[in-house]
PDB file of N, CA and C in Angstrom:
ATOM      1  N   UNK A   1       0.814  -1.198   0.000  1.00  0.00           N
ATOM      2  CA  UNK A   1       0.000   0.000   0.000  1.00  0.00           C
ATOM      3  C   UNK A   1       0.853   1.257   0.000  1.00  0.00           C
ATOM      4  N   UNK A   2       2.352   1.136   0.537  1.00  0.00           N
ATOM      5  CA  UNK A   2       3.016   2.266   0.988  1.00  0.00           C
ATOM      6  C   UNK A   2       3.452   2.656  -0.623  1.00  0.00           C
ATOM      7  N   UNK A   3       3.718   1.608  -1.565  1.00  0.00           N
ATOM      8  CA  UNK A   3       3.954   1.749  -2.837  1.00  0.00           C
ATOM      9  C   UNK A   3       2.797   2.450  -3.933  1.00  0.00           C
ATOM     10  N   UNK A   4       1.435   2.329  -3.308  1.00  0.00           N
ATOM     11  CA  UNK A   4       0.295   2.934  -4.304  1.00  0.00           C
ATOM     12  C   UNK A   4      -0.006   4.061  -3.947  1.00  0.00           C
ATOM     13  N   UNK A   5       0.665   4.213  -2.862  1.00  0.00           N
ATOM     14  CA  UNK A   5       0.557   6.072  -1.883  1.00  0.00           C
ATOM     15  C   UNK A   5       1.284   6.791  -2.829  1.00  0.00           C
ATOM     16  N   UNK A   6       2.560   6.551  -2.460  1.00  0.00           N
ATOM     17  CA  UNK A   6       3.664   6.708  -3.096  1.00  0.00           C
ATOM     18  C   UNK A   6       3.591   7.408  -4.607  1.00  0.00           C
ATOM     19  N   UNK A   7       2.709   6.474  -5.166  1.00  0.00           N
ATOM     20  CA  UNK A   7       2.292   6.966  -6.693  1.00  0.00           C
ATOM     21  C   UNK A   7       1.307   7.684  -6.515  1.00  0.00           C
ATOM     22  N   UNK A   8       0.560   7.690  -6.054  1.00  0.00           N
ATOM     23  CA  UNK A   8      -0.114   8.658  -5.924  1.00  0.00           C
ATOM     24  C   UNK A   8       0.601  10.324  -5.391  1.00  0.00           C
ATOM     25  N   UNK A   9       1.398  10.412  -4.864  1.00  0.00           N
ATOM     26  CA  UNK A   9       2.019  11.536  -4.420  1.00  0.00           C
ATOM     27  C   UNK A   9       3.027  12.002  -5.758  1.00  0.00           C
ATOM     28  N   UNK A  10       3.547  11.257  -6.124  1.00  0.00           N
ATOM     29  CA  UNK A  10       4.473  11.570  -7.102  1.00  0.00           C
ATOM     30  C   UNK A  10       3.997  12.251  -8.058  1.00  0.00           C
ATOM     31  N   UNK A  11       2.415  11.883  -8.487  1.00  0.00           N
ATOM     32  CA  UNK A  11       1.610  12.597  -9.475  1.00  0.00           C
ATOM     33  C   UNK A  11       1.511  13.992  -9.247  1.00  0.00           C
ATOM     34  N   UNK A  12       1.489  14.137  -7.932  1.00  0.00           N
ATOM     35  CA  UNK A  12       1.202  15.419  -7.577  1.00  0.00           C
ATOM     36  C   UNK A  12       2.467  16.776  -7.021  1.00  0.00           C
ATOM     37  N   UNK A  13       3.493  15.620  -7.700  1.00  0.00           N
ATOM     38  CA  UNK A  13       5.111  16.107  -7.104  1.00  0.00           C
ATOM     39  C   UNK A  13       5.554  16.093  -6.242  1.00  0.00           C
ATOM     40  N   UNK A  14       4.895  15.441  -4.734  1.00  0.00           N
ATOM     41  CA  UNK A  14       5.619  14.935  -3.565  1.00  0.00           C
ATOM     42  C   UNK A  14       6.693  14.281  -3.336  1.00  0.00           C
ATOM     43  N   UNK A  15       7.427  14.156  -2.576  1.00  0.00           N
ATOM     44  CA  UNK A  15       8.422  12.623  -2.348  1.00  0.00           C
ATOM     45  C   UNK A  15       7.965  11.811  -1.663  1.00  0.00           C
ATOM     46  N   UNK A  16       8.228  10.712  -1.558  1.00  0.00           N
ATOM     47  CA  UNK A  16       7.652   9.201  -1.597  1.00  0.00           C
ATOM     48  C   UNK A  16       7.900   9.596  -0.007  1.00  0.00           C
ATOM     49  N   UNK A  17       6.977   8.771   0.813  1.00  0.00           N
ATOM     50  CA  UNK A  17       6.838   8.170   2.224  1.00  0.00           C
ATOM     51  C   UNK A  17       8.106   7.443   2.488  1.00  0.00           C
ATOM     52  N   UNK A  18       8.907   7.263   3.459  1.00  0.00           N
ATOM     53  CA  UNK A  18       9.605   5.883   3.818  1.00  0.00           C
ATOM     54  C   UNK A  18       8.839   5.684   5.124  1.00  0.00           C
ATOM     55  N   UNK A  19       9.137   3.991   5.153  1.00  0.00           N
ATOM     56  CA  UNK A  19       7.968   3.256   6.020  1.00  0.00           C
ATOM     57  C   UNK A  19       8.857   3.544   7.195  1.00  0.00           C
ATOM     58  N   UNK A  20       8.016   3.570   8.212  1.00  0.00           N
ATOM     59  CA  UNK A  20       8.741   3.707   9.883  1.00  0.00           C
ATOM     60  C   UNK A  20       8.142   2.870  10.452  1.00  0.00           C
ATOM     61  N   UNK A  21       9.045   1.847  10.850  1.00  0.00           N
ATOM     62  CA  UNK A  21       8.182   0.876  11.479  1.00  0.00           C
ATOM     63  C   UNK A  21       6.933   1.172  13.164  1.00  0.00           C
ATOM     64  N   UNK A  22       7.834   2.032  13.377  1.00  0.00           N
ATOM     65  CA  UNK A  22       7.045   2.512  14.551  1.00  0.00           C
ATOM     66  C   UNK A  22       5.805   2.759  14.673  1.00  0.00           C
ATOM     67  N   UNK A  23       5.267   4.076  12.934  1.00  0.00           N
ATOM     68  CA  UNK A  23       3.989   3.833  12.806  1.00  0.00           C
ATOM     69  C   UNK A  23       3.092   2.480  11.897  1.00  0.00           C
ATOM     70  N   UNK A  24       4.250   1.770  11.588  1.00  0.00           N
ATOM     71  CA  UNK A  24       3.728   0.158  10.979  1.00  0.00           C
ATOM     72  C   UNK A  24       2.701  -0.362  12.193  1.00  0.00           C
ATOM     73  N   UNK A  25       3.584  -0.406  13.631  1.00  0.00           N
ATOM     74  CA  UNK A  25       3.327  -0.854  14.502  1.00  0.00           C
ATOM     75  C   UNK A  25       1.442  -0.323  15.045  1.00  0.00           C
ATOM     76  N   UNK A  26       1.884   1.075  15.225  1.00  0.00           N
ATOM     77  CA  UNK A  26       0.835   1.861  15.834  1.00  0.00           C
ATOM     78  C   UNK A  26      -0.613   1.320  14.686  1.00  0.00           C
ATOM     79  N   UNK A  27      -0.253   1.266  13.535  1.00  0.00           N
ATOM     80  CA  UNK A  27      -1.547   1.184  11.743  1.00  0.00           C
ATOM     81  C   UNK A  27      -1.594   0.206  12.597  1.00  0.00           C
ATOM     82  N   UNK A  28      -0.970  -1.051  12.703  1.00  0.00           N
ATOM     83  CA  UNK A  28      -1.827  -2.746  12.541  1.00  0.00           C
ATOM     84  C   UNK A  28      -2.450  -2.934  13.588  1.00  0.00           C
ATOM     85  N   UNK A  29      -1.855  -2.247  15.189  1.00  0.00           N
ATOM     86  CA  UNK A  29      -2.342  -1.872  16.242  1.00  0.00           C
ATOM     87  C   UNK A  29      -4.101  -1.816  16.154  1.00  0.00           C
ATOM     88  N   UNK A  30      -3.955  -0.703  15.170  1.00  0.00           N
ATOM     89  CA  UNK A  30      -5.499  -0.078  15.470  1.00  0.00           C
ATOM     90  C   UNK A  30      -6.596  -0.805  14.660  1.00  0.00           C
ATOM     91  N   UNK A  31      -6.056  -1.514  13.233  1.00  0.00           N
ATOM     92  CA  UNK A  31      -6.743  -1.847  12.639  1.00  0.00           C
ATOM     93  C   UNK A  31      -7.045  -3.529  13.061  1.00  0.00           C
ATOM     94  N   UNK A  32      -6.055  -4.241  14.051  1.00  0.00           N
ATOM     95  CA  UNK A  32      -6.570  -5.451  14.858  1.00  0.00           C
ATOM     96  C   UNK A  32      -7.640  -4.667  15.947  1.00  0.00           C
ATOM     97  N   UNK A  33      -7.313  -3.875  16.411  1.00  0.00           N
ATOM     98  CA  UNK A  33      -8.487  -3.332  17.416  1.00  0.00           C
ATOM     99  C   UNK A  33      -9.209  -3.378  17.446  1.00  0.00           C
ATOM    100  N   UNK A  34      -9.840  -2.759  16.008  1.00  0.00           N
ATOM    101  CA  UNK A  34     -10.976  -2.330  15.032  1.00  0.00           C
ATOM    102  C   UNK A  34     -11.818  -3.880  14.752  1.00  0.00           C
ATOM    103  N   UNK A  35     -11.052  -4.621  14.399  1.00  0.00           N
ATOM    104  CA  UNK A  35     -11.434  -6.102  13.753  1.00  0.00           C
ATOM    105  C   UNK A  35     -11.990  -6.370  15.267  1.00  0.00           C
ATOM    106  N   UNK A  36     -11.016  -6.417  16.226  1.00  0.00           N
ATOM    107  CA  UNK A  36     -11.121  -7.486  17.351  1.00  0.00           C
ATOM    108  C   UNK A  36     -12.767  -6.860  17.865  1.00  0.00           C
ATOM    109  N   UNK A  37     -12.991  -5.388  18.077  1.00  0.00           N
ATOM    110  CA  UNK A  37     -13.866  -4.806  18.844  1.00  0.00           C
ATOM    111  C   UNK A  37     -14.937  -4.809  18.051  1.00  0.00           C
ATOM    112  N   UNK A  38     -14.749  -5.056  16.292  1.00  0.00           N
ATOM    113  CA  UNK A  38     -16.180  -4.545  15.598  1.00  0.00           C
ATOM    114  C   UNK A  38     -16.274  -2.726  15.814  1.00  0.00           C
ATOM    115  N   UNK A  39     -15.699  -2.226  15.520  1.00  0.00           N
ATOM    116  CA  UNK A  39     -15.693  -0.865  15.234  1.00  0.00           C
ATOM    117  C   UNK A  39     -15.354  -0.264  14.450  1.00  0.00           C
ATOM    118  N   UNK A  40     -15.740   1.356  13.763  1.00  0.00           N
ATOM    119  CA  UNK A  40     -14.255   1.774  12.848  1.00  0.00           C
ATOM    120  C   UNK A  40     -14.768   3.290  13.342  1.00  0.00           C
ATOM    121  N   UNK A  41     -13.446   3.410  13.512  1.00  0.00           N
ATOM    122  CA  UNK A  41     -13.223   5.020  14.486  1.00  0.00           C
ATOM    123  C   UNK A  41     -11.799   5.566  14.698  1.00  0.00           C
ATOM    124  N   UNK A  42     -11.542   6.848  14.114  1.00  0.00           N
ATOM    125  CA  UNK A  42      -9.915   6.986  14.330  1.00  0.00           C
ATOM    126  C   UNK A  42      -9.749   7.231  16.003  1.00  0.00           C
ATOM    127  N   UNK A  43     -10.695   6.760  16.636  1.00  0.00           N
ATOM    128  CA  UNK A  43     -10.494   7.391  18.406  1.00  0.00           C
ATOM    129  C   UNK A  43     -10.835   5.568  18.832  1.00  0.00           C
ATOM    130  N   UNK A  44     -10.040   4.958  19.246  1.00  0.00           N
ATOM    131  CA  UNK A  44     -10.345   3.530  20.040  1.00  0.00           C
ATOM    132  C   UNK A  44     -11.112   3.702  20.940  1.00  0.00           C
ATOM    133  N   UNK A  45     -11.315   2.597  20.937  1.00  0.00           N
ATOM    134  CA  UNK A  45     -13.052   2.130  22.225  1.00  0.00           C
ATOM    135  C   UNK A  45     -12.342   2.733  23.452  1.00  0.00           C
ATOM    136  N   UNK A  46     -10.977   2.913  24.137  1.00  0.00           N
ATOM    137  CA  UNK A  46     -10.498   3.323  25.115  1.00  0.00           C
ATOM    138  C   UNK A  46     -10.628   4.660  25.305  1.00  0.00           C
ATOM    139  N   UNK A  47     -10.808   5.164  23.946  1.00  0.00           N
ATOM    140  CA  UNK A  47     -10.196   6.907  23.704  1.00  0.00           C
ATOM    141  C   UNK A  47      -8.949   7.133  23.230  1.00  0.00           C
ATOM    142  N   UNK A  48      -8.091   6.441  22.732  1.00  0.00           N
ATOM    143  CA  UNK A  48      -6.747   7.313  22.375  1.00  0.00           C
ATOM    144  C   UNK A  48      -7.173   7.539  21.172  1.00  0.00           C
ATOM    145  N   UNK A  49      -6.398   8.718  20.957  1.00  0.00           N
ATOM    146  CA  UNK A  49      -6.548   9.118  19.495  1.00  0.00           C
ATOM    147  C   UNK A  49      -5.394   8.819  18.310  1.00  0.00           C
ATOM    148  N   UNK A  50      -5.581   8.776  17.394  1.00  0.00           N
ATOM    149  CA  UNK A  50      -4.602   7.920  16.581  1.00  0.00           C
ATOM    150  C   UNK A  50      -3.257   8.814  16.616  1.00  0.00           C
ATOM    151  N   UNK A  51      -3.028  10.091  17.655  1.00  0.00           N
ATOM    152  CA  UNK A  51      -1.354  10.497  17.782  1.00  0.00           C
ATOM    153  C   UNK A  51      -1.544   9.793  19.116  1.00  0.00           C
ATOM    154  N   UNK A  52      -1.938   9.765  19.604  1.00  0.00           N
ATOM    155  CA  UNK A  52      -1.796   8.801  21.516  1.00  0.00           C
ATOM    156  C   UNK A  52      -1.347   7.658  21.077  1.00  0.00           C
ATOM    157  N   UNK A  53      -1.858   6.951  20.156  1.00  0.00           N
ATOM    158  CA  UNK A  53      -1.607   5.714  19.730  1.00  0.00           C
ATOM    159  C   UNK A  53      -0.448   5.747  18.604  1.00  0.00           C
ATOM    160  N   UNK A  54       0.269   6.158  18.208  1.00  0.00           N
ATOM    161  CA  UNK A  54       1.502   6.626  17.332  1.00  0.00           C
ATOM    162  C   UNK A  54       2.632   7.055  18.407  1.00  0.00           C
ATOM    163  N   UNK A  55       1.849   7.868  19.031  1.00  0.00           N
ATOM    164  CA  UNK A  55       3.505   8.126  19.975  1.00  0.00           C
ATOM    165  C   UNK A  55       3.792   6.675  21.099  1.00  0.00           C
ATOM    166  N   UNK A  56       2.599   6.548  21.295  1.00  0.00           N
ATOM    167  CA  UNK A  56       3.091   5.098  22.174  1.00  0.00           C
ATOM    168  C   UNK A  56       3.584   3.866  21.707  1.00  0.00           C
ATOM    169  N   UNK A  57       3.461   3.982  19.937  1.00  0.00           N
ATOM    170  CA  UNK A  57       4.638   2.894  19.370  1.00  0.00           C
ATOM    171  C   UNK A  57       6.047   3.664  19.261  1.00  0.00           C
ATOM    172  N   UNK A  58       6.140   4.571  19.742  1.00  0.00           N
ATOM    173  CA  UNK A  58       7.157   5.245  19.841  1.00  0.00           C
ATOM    174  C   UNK A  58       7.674   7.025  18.761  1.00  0.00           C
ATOM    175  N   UNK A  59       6.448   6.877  17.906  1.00  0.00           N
ATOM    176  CA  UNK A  59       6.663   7.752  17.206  1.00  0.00           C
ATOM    177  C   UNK A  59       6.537   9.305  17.623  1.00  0.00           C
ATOM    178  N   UNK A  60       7.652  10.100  17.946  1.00  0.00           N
ATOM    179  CA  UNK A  60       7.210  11.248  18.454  1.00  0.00           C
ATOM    180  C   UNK A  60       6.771  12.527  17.727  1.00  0.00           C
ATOM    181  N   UNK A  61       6.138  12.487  15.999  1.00  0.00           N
ATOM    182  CA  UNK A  61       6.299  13.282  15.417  1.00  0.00           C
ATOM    183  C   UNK A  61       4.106  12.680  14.331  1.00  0.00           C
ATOM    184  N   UNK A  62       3.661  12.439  15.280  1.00  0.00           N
ATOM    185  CA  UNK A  62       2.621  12.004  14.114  1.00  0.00           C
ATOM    186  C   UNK A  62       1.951  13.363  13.634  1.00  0.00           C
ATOM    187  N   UNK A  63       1.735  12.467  12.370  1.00  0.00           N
ATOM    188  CA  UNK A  63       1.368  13.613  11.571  1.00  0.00           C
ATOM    189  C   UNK A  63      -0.710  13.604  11.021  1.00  0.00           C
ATOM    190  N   UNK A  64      -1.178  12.274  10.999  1.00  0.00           N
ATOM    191  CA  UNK A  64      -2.218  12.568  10.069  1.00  0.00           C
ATOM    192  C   UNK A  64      -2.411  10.792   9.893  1.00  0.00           C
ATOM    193  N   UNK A  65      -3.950  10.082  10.049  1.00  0.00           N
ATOM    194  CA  UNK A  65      -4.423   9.122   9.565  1.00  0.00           C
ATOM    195  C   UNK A  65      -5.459   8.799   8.617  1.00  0.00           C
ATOM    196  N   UNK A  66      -5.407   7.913   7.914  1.00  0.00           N
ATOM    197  CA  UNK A  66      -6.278   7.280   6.826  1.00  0.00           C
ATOM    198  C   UNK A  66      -6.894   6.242   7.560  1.00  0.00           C
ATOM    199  N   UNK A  67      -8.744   5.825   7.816  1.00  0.00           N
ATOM    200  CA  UNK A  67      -8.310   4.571   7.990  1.00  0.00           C
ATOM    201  C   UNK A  67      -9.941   4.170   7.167  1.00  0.00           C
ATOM    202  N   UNK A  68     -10.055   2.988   6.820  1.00  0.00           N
ATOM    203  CA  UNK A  68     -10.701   2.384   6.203  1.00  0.00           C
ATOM    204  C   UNK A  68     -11.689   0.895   6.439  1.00  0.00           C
ATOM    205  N   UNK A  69     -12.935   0.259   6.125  1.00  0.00           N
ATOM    206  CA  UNK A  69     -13.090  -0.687   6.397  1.00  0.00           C
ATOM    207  C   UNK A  69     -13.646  -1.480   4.830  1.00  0.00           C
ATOM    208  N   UNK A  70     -13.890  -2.533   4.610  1.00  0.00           N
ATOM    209  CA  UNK A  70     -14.755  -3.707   3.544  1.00  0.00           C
ATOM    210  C   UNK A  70     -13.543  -3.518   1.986  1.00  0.00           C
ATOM    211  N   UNK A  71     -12.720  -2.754   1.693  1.00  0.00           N
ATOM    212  CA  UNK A  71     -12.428  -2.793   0.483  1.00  0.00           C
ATOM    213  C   UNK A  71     -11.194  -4.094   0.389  1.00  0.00           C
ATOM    214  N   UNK A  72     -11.230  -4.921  -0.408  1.00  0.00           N
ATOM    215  CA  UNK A  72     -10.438  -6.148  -0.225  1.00  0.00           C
ATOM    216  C   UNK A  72      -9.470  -6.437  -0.438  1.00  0.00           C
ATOM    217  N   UNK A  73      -8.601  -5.113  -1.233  1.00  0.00           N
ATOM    218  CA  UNK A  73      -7.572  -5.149  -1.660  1.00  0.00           C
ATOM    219  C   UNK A  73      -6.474  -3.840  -1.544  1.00  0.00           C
ATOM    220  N   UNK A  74      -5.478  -3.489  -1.357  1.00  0.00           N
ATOM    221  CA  UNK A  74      -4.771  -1.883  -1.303  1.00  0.00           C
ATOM    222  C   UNK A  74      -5.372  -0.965  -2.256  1.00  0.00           C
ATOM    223  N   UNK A  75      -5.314  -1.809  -3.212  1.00  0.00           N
ATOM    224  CA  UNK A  75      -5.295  -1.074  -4.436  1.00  0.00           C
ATOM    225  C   UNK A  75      -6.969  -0.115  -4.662  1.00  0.00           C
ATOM    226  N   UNK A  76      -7.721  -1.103  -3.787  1.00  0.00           N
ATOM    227  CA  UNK A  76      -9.332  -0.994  -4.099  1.00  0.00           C
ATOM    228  C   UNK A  76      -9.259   0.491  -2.369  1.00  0.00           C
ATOM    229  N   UNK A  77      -8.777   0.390  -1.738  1.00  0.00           N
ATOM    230  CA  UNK A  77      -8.373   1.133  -0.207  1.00  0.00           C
ATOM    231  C   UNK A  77      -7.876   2.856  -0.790  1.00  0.00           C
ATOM    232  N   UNK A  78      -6.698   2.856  -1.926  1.00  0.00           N
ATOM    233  CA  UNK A  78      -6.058   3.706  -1.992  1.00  0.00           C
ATOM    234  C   UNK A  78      -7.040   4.561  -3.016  1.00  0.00           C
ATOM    235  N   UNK A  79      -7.374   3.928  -3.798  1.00  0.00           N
ATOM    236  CA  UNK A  79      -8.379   4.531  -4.785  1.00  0.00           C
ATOM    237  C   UNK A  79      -9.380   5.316  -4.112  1.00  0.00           C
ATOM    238  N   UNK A  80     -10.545   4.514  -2.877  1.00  0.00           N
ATOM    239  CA  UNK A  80     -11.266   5.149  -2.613  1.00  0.00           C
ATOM    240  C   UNK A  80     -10.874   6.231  -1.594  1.00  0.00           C
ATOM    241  N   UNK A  81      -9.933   6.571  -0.967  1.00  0.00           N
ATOM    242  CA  UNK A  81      -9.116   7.321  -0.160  1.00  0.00           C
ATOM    243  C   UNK A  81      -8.991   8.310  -1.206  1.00  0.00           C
ATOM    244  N   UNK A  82      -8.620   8.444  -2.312  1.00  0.00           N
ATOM    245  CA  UNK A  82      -8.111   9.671  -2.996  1.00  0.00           C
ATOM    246  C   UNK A  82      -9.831   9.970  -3.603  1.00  0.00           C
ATOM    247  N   UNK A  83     -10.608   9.326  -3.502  1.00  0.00           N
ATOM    248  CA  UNK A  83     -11.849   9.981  -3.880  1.00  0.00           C
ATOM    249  C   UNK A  83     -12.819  10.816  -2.646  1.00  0.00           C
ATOM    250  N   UNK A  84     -11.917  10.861  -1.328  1.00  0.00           N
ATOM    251  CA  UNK A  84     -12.269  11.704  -0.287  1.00  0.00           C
ATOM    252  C   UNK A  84     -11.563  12.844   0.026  1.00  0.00           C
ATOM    253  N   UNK A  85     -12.056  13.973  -0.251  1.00  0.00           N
ATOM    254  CA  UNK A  85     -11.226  14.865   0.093  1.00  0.00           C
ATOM    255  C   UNK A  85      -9.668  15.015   1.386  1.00  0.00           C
ATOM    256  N   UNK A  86     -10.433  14.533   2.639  1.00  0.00           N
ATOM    257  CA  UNK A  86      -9.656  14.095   3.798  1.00  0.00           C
ATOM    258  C   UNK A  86      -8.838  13.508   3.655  1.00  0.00           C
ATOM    259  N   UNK A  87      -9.110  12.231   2.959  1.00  0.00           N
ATOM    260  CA  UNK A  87      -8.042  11.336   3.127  1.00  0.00           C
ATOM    261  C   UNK A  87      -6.903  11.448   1.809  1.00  0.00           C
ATOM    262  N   UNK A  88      -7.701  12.108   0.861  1.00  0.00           N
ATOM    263  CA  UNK A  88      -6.518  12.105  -0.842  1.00  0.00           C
ATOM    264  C   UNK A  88      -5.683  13.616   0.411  1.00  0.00           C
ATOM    265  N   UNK A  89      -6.174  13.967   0.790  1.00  0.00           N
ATOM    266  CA  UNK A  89      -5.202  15.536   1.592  1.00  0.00           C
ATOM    267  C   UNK A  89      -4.344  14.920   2.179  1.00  0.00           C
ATOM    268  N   UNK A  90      -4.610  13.866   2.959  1.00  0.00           N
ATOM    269  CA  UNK A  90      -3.494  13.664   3.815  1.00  0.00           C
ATOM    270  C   UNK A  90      -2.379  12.748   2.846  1.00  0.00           C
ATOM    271  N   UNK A  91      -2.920  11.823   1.855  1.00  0.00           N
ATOM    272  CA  UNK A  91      -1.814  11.077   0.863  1.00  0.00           C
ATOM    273  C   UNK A  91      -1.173  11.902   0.317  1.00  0.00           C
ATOM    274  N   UNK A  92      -1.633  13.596  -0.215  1.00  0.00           N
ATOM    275  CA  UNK A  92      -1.001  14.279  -0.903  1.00  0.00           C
ATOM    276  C   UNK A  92      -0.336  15.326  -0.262  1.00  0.00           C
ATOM    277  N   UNK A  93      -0.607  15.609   1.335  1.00  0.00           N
ATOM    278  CA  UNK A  93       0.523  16.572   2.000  1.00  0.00           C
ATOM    279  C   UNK A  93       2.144  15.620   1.668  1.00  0.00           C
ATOM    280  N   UNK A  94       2.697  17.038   0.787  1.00  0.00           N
ATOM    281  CA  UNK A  94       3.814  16.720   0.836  1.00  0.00           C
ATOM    282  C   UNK A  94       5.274  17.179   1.976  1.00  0.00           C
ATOM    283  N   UNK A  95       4.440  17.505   2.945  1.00  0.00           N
ATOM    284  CA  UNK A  95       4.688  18.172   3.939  1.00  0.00           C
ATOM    285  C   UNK A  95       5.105  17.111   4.964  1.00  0.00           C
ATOM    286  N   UNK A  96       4.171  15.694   4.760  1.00  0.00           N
ATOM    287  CA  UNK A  96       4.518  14.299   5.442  1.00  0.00           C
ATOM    288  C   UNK A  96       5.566  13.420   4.813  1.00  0.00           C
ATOM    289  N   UNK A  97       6.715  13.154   5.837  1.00  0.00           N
ATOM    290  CA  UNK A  97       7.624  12.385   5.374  1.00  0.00           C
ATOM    291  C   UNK A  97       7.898  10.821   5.896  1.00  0.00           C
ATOM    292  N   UNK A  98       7.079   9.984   6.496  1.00  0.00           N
ATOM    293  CA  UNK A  98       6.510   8.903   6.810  1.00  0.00           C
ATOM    294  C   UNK A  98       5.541   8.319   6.603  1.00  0.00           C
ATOM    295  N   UNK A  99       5.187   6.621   6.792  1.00  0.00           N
ATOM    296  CA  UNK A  99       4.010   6.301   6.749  1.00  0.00           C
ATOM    297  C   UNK A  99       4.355   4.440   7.437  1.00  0.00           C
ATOM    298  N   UNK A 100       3.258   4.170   7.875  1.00  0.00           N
ATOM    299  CA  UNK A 100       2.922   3.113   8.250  1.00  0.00           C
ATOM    300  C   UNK A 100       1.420   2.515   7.837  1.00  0.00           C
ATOM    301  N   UNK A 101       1.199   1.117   7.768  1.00  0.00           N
ATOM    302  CA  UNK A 101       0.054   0.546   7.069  1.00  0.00           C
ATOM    303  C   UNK A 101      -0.217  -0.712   8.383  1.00  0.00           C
ATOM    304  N   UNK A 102      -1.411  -0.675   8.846  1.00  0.00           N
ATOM    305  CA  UNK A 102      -1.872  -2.003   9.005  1.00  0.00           C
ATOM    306  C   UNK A 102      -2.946  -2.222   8.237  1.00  0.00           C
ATOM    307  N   UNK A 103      -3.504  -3.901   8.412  1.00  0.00           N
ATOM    308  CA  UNK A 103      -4.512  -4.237   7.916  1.00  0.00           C
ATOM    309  C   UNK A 103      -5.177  -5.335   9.038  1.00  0.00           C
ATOM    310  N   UNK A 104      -6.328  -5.721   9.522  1.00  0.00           N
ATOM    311  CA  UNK A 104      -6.806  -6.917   9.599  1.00  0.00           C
ATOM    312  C   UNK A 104      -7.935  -7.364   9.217  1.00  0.00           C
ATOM    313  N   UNK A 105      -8.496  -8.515   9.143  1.00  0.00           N
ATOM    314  CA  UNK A 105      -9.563  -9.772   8.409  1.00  0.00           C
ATOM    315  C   UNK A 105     -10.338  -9.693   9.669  1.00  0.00           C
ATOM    316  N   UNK A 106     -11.336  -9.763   8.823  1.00  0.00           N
ATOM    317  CA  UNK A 106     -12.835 -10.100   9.912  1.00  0.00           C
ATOM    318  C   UNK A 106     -13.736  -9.669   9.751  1.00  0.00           C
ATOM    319  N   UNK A 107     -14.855 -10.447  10.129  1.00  0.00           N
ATOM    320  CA  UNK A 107     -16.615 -10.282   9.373  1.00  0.00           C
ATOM    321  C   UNK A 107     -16.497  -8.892   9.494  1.00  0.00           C
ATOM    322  N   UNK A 108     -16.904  -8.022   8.143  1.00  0.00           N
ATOM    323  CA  UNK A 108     -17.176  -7.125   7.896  1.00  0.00           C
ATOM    324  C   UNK A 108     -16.204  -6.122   7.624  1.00  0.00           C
ATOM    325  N   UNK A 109     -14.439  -6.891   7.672  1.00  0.00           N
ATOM    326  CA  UNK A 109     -13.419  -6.057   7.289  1.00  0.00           C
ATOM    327  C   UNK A 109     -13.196  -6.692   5.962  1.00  0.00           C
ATOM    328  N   UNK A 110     -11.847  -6.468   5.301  1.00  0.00           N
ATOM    329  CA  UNK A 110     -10.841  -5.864   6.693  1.00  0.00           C
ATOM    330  C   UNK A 110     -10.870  -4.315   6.670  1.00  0.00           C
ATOM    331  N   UNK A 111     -10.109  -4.262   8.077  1.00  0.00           N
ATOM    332  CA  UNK A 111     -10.073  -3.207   8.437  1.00  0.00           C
ATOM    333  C   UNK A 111      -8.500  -2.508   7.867  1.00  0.00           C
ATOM    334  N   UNK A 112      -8.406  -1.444   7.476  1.00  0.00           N
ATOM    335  CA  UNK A 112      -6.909  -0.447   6.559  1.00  0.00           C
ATOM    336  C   UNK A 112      -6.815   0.810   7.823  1.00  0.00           C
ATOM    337  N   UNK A 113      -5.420   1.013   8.281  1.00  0.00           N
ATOM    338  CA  UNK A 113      -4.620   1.933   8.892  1.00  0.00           C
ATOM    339  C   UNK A 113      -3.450   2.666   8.582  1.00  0.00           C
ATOM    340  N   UNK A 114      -3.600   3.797   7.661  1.00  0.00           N
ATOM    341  CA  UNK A 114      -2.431   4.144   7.057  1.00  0.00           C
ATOM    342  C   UNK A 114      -2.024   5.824   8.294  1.00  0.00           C
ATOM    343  N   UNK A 115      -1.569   5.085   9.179  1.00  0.00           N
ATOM    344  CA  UNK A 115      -0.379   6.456  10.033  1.00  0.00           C
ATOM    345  C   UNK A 115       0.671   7.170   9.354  1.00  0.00           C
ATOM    346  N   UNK A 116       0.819   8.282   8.966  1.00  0.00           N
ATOM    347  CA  UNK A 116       1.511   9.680   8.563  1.00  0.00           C
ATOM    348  C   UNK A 116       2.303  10.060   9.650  1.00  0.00           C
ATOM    349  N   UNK A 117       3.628  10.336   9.319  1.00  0.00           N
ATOM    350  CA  UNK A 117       4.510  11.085  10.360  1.00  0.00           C
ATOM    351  C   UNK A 117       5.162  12.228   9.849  1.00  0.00           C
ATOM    352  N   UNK A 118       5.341  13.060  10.822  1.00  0.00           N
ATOM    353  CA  UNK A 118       5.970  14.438   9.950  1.00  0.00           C
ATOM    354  C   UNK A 118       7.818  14.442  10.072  1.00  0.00           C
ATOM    355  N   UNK A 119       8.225  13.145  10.466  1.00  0.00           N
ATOM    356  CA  UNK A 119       9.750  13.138  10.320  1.00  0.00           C
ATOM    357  C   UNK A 119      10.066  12.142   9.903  1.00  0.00           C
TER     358      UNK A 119
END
């Protein structure tokens, strides 16, 4: 997915994301959450908000989330993301120089977590 972002930014003259695992960690985090709890919400059933949940995989610089549920493939995820204002904004700030992706499976997912960092 970090590769169909990627192109997508380039179109628009950005530089490419490099993956940080940190927010790898924090994306798959939220999007097992999501699966495990039956929810979709960038704020967890606890309340953190998706920088609470980024800095506590260690990332001290979050920048901005995507997140998604039912589309079955990246490719089918990234598409409809750039057909939302919100979310094509945040693929196309070229202002963000990170990214992380989770995904998980489950009735009524899967669930997509794409975390943005600004370093």
């Amino acid at each position: 997915m970090a590769l169909l972002t990627n192109k997508e930014r380039a179109k628009a003259g950005c530089s490419p994301l490099r993956i940080d695992q940190r927010l790898v960690t924090a994306a798959r985090r939220h999007s097992a959450d999501m699966a495990a709890k039956d929810y979709f919400d960038h704020t967890s059933r606890n309340g953190d908000s998706p920088w609470k949940r980024m800095g506590d995989a260690g990332y001290s610089s979050p920048g901005a989330e995507n997140i998604a549920k039912g589309y079955g493939t990246a490719a089918a995820v990234v598409e409809g993301w750039m057909k939302g204002p919100g979310h094509r904004a945040n693929i196309l700030n070229c202002k963000l120089r990170a990214i992380g992706v989770g995904m998980a499976k489950g009735s009524g997912g899967p669930w997509w977590t794409q975390d943005f960092g600004w370093k």
